[in-house]
C-alpha atoms as a PDB file:
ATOM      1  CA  UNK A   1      -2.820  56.041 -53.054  1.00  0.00           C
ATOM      2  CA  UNK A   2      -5.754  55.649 -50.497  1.00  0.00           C
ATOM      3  CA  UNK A   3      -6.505  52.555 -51.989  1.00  0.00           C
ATOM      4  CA  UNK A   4      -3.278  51.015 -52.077  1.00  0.00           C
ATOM      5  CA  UNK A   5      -2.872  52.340 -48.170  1.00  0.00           C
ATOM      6  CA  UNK A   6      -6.103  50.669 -47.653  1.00  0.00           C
ATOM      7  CA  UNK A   7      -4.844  47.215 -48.892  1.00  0.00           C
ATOM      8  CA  UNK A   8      -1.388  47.184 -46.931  1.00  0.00           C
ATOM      9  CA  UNK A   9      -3.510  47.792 -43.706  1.00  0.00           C
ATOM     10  CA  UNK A  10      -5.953  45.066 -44.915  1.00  0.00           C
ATOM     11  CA  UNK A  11      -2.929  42.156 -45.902  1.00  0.00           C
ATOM     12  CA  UNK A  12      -0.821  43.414 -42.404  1.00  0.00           C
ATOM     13  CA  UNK A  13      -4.192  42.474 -40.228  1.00  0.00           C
ATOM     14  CA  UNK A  14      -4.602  39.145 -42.130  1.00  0.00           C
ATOM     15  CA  UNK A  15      -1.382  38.289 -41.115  1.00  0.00           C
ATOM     16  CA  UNK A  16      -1.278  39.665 -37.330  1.00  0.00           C
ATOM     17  CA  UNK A  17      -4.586  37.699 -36.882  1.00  0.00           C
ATOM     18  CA  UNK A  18      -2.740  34.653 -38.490  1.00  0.00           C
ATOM     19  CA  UNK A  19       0.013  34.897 -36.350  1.00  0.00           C
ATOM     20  CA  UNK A  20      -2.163  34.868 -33.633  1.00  0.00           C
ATOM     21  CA  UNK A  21      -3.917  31.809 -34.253  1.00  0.00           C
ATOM     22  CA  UNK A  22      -0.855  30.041 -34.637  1.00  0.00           C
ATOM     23  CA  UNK A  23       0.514  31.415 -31.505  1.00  0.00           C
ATOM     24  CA  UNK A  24      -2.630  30.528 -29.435  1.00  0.00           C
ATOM     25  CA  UNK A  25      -2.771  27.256 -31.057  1.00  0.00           C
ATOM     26  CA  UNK A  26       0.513  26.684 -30.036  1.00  0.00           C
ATOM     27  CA  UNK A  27      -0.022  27.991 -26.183  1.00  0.00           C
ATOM     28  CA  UNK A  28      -3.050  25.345 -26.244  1.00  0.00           C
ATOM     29  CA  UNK A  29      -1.164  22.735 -27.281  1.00  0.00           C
ATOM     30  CA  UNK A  30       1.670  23.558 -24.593  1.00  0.00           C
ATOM     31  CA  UNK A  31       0.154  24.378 -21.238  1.00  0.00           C
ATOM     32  CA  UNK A  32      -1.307  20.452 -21.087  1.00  0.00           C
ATOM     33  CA  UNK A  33       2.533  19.262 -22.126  1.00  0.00           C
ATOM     34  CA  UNK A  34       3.704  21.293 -19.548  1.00  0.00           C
ATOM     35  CA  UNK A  35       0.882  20.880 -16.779  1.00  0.00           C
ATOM     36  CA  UNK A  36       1.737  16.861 -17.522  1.00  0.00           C
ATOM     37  CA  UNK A  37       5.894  17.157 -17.313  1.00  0.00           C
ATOM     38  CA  UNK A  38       4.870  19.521 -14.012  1.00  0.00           C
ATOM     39  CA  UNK A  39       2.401  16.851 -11.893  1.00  0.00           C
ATOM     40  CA  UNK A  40       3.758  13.311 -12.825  1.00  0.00           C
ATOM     41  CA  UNK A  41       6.183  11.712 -10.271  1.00  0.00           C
ATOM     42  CA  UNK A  42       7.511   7.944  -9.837  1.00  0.00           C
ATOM     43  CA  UNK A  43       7.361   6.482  -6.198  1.00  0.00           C
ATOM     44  CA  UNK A  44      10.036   4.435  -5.822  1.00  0.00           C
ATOM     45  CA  UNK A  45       9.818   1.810  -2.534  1.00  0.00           C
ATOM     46  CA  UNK A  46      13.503   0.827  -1.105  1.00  0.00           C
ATOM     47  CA  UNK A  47      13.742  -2.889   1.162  1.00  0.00           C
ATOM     48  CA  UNK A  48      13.246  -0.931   3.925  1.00  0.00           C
ATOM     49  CA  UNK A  49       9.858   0.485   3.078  1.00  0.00           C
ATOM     50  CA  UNK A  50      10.231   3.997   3.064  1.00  0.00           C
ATOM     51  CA  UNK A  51       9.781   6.057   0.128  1.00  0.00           C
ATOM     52  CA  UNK A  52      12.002   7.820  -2.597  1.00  0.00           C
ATOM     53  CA  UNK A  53      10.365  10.223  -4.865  1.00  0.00           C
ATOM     54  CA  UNK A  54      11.607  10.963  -8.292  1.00  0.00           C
ATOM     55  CA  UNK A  55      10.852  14.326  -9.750  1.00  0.00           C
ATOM     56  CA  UNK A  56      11.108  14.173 -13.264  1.00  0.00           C
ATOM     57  CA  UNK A  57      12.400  17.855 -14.804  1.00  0.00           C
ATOM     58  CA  UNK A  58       9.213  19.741 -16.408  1.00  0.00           C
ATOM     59  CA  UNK A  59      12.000  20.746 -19.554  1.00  0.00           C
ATOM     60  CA  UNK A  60      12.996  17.275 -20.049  1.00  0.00           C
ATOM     61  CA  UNK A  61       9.616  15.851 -20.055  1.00  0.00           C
ATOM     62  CA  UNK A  62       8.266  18.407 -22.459  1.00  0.00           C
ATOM     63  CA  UNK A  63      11.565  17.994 -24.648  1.00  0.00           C
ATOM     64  CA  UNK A  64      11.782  14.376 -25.054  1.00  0.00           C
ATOM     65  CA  UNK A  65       8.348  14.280 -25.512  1.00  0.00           C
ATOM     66  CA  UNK A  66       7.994  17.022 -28.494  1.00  0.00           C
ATOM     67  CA  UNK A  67      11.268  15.121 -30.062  1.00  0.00           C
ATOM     68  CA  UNK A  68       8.471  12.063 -30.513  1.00  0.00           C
ATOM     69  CA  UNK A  69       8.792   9.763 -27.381  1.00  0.00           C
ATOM     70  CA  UNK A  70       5.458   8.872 -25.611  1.00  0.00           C
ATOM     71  CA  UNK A  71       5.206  10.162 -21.706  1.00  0.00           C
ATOM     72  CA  UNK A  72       5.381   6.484 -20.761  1.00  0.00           C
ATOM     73  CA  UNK A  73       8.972   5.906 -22.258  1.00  0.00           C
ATOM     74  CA  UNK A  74      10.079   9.268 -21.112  1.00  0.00           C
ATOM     75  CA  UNK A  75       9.474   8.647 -17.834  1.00  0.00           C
ATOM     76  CA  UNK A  76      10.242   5.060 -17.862  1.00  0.00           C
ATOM     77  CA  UNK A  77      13.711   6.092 -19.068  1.00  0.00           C
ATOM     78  CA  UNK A  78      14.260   8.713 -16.345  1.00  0.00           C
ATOM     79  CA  UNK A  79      13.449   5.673 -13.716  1.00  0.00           C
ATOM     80  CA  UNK A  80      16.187   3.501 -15.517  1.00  0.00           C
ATOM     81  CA  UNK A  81      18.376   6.601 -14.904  1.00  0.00           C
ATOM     82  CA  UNK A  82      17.659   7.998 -11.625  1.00  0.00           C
ATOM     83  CA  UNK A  83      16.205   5.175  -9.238  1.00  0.00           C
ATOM     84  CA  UNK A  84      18.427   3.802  -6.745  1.00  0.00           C
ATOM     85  CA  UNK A  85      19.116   0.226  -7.998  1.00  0.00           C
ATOM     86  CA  UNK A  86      17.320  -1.765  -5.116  1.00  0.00           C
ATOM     87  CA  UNK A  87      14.304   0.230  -5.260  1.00  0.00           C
ATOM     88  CA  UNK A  88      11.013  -1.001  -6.246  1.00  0.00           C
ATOM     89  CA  UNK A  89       9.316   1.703  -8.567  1.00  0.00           C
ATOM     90  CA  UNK A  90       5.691   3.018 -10.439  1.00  0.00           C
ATOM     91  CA  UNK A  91       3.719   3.202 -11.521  1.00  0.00           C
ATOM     92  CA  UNK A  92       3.734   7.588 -11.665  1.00  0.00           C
ATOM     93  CA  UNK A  93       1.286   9.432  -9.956  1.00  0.00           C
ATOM     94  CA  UNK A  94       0.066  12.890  -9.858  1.00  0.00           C
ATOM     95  CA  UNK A  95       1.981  14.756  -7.728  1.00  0.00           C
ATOM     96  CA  UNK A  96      -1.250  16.355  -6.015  1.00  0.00           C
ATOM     97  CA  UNK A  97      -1.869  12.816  -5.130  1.00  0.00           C
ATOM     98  CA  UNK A  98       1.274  12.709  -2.867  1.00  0.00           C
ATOM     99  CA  UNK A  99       0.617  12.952   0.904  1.00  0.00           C
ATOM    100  CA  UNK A 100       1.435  15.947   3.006  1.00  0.00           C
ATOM    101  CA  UNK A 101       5.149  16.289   3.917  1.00  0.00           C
ATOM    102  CA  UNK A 102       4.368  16.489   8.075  1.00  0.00           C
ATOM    103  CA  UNK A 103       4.952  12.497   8.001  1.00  0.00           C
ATOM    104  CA  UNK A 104       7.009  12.376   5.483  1.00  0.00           C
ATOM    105  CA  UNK A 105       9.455   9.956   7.171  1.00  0.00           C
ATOM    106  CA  UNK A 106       6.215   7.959   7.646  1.00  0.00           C
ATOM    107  CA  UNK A 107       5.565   7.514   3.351  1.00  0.00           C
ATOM    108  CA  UNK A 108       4.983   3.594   2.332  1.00  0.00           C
ATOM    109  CA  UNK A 109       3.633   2.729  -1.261  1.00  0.00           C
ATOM    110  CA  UNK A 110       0.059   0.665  -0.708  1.00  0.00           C
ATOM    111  CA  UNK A 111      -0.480  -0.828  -4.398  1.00  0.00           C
ATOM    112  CA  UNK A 112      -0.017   2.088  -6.722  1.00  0.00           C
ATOM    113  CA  UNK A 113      -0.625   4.658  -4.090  1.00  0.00           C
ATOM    114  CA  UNK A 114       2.190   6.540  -1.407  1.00  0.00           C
ATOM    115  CA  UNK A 115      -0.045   6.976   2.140  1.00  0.00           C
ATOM    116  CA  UNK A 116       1.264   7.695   5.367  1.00  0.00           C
ATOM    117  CA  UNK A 117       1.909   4.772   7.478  1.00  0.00           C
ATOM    118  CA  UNK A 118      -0.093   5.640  10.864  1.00  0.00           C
ATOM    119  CA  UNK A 119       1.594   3.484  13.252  1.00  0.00           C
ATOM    120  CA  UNK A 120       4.931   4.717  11.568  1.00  0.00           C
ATOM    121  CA  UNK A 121       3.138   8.605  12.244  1.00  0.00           C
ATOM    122  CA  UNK A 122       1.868   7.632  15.822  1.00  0.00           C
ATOM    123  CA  UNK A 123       5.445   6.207  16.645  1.00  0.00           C
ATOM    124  CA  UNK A 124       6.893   9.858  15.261  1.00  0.00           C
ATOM    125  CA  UNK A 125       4.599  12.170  16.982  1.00  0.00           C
ATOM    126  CA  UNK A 126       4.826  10.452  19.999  1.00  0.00           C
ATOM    127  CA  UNK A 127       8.760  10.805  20.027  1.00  0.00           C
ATOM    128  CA  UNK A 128       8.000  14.392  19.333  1.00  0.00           C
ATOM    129  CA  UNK A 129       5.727  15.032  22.380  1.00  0.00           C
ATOM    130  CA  UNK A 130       7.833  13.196  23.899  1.00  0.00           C
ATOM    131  CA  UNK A 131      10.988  15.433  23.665  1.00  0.00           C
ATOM    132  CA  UNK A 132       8.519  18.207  24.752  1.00  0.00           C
ATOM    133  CA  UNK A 133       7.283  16.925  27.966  1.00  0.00           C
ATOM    134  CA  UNK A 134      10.914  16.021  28.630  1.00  0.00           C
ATOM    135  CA  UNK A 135      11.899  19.524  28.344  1.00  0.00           C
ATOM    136  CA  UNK A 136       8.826  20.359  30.593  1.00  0.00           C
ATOM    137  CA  UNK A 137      10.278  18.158  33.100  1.00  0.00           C
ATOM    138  CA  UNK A 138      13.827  19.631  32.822  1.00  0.00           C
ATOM    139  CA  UNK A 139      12.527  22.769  33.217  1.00  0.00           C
ATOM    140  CA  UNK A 140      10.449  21.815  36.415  1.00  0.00           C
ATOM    141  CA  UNK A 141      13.642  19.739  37.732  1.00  0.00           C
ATOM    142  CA  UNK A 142      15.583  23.005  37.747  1.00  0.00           C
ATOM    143  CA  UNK A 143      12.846  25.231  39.064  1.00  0.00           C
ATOM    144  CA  UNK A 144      12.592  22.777  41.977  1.00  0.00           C
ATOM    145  CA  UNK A 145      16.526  23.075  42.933  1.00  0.00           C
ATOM    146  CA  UNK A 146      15.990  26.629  43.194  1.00  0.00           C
ATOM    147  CA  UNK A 147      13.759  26.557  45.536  1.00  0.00           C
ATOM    148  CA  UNK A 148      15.160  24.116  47.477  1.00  0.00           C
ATOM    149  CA  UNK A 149      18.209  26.689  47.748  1.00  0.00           C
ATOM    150  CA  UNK A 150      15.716  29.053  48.948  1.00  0.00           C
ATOM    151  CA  UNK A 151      14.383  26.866  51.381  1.00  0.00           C
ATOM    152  CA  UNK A 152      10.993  27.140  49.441  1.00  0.00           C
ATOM    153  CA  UNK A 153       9.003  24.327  50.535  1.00  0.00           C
ATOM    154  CA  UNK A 154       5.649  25.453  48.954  1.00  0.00           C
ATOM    155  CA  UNK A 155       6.751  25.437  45.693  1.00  0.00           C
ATOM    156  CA  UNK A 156       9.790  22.034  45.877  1.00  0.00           C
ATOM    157  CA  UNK A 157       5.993  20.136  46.278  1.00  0.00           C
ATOM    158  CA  UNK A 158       4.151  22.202  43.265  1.00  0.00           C
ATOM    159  CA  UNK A 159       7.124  21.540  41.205  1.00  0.00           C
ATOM    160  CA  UNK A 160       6.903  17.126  42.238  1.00  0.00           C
ATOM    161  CA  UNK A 161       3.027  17.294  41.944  1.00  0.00           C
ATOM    162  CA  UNK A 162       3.603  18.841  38.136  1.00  0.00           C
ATOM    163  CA  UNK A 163       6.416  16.610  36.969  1.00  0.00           C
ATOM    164  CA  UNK A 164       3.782  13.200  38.320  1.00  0.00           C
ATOM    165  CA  UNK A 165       1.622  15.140  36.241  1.00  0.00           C
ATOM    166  CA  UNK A 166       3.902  15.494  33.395  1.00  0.00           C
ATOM    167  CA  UNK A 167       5.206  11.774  34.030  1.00  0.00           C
ATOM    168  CA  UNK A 168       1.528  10.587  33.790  1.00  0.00           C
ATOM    169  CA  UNK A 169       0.865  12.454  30.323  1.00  0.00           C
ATOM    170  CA  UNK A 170       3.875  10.794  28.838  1.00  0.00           C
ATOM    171  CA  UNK A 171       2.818   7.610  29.856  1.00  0.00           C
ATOM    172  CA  UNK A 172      -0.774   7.979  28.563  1.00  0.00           C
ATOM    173  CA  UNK A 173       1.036   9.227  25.158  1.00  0.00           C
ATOM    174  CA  UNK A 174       0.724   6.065  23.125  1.00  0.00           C
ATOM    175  CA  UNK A 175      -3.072   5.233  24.009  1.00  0.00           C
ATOM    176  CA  UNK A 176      -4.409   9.084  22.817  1.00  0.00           C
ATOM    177  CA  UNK A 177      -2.434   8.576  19.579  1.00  0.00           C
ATOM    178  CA  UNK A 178      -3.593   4.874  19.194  1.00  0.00           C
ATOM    179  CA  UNK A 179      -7.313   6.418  18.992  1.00  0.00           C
ATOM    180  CA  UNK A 180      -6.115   8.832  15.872  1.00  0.00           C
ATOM    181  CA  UNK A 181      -6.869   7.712  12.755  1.00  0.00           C
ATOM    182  CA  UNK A 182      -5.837  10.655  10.407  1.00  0.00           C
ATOM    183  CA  UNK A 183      -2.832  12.023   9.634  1.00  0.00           C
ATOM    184  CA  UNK A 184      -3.817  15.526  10.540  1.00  0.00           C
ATOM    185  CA  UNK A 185      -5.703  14.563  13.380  1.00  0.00           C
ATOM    186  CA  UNK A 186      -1.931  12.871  15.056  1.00  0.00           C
ATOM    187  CA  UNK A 187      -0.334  16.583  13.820  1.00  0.00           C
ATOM    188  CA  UNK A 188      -3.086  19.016  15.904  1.00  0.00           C
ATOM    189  CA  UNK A 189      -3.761  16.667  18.955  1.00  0.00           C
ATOM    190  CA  UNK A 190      -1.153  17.756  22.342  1.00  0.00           C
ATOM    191  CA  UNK A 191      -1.753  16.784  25.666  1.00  0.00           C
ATOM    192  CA  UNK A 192      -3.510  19.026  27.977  1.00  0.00           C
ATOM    193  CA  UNK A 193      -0.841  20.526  30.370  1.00  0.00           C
ATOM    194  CA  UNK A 194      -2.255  21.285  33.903  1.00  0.00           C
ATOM    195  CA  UNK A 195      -0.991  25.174  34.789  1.00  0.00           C
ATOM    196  CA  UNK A 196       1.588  24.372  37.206  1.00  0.00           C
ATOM    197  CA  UNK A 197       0.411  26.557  40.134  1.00  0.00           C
ATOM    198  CA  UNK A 198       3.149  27.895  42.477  1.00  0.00           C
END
């Protein structure tokens, strides 16, 4: 009996280290399938320049692919399928090769590559800082009026000195950003707002 005991414990951890194998073997073989239906996009570049991004479904990929088609054709179908007709696409990329999404409105395809356009960014963040120093200006506009109903002299002339001020960063806007040459530098640069002193 011990023997026989001793022989079903032996054959049951022959198989449970077979089924292993084949179940590791099988997690090896995935995890690059996956990894590779996970990071490949298509860039896709309409007539007007900017950029369309095509995201092709992890599932799908791995599917087609384990059903026998090769990642080119899978993906080259999906493009056939999902690309707007007047678009201009490929080749794929890695998706970690895709630019940050602050200038995203900024994307253009150079060769097989998407990079942020800087004079398309510079335009953008100046528009931005724009609208800010506007506001800025509203803001001293309306401080002005009430003093003016208060008969505040002292501060109608702070408030005029700081909007020239204002007025003067806006206008010096487009030379700072010319002298940018990196997308992150054109995101962290602002002006540098005198304190408006009343």
């Amino acid at each position: 009996m011990g023997t026989k005991w001793v022989e079903i414990v032996r054959k049951s951890f022959i198989v449970w280290m077979f089924s292993g194998l084949v179940g590791f073997s099988f997690f090896l073989w995935l995890v690059p399938l996956r990894a590779l239906g996970q990071t490949q996009v298509i860039p896709c570049a309409l007539p007007s320049g900017q950029v369309v991004v095509i995201h092709p479904a992890p599932s799908y990929v791995n599917k087609q692919m384990a059903a026998g088609m090769t990642r080119a054709q899978v993906l080259d179908a999906i493009q056939q399928k999902d690309a707007p007709a007047e678009a201009v696409c490929g080749p794929p990329v890695d998706r970690a090769t895709l630019p940050g999404r602050r200038f995203r409105d900024a994307w253009r395809k150079a060769g097989g590559a998407v990079v942020v356009d800087l004079p398309l960014a510079r335009q953008q963040r100046a528009r931005e800082l724009g609208r800010e120093i506007d506001g800025k200006i509203q803001a001293s506009a309306d401080r002005e009026l009430a003093a003016s109903d208060a008969d505040d002299l002292a501060r109608q002339a702070a408030h005029k000195a700081h909007r020239n001020h204002l007025r003067a960063l806006q206008a010096a806007l487009a030379a700072h950003l010319g002298a940018l040459m990196t997308p992150e530098a054109l995101h962290a640069w602002t002006p540098i707002y005198r304190a408006l002193v009343e």
